[in-house]
Protein backbone atom coordinates (compact mmCIF):
# COMPACT_ATOMS: atom_id res chain seq x y z
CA UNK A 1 0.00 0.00 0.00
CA UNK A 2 1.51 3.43 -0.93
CA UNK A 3 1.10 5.93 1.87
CA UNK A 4 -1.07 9.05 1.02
CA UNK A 5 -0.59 12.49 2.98
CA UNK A 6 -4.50 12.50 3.95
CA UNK A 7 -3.05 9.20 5.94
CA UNK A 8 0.27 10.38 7.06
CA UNK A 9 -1.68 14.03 8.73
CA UNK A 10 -3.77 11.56 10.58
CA UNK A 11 -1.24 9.28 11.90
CA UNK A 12 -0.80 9.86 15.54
CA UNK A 13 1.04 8.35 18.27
CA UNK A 14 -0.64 5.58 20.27
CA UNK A 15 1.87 4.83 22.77
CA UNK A 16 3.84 2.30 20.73
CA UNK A 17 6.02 2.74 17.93
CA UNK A 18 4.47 2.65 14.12
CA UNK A 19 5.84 1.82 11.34
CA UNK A 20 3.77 3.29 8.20
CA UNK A 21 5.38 1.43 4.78
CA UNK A 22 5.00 3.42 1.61
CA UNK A 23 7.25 0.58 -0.95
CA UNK A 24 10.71 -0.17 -1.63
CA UNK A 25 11.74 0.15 1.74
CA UNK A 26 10.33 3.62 2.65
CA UNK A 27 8.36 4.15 5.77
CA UNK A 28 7.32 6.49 7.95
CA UNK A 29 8.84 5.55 11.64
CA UNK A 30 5.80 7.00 14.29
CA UNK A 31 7.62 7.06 18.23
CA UNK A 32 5.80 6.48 20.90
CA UNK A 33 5.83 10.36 21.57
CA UNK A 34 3.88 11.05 18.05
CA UNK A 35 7.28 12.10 16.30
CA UNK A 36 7.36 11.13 12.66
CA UNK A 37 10.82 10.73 10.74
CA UNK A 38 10.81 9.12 7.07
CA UNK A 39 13.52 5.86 7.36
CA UNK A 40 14.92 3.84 4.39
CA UNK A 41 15.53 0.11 4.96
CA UNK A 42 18.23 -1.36 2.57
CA UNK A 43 20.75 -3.80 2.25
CA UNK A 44 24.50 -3.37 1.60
CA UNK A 45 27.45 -5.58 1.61
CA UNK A 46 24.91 -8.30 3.09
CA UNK A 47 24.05 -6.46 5.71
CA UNK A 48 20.62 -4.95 6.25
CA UNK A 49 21.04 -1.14 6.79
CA UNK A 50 18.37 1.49 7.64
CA UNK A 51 19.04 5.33 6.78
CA UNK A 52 17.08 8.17 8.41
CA UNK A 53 16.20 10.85 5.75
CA UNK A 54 14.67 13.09 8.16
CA UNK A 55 11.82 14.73 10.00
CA UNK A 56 7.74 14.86 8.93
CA UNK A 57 6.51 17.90 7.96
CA UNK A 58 9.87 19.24 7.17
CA UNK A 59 10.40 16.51 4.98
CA UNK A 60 7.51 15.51 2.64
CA UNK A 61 5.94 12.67 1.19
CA UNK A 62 6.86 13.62 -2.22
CA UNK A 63 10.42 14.64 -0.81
CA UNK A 64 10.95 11.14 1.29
CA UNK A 65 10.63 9.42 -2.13
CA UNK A 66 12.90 11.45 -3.96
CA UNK A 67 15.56 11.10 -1.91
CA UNK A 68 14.98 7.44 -1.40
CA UNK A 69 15.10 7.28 -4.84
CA UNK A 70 18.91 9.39 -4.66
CA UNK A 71 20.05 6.93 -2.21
CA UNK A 72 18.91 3.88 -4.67
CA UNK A 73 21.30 5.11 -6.98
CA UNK A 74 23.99 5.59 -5.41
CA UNK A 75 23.23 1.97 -4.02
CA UNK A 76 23.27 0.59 -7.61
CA UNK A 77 26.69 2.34 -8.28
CA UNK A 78 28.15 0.52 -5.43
CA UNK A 79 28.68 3.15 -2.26
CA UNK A 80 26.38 2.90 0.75
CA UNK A 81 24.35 5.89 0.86
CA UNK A 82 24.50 6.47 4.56
């Protein structure tokens, strides 16, 4: 299921952490507090890695993909992109 930002506004923290998966690895990490930071899972060298590409609102929906997307390819050309 691809995340929408109708679904992402309404998110809210329940007292346990979320974990809100848009595809490819991209979801939006929800703390116990309510907090809401955009993570990348990914694997390099064999080893799964996550990268944190920063904070909702600052960061968008539309954002969090792109850079995902940045951090595929320099994936593909061999350098871990955290």
């Amino acid at each position: 299921m691809k995340l929408t930002d109708v679904l992402i506004r309404k998110a809210k923290g329940n007292g346990k952490i979320q974990k809100l998966f848009d595809g490819r690895g991209l979801f939006l990490y929800i703390s116990t507090a309510g907090n809401k930071s955009w993570r990348w899972k990914y694997r390099f060298a064999g080893k799964e890695k996550l990268l944190t590409i920063g904070s909702y609102p600052e960061i968008s929906l539309r954002e969090a993909r792109e850079k995902r997307e940045e951090a595929q390819r320099l994936l593909i050309n061999g350098t871990d992109p955290s």
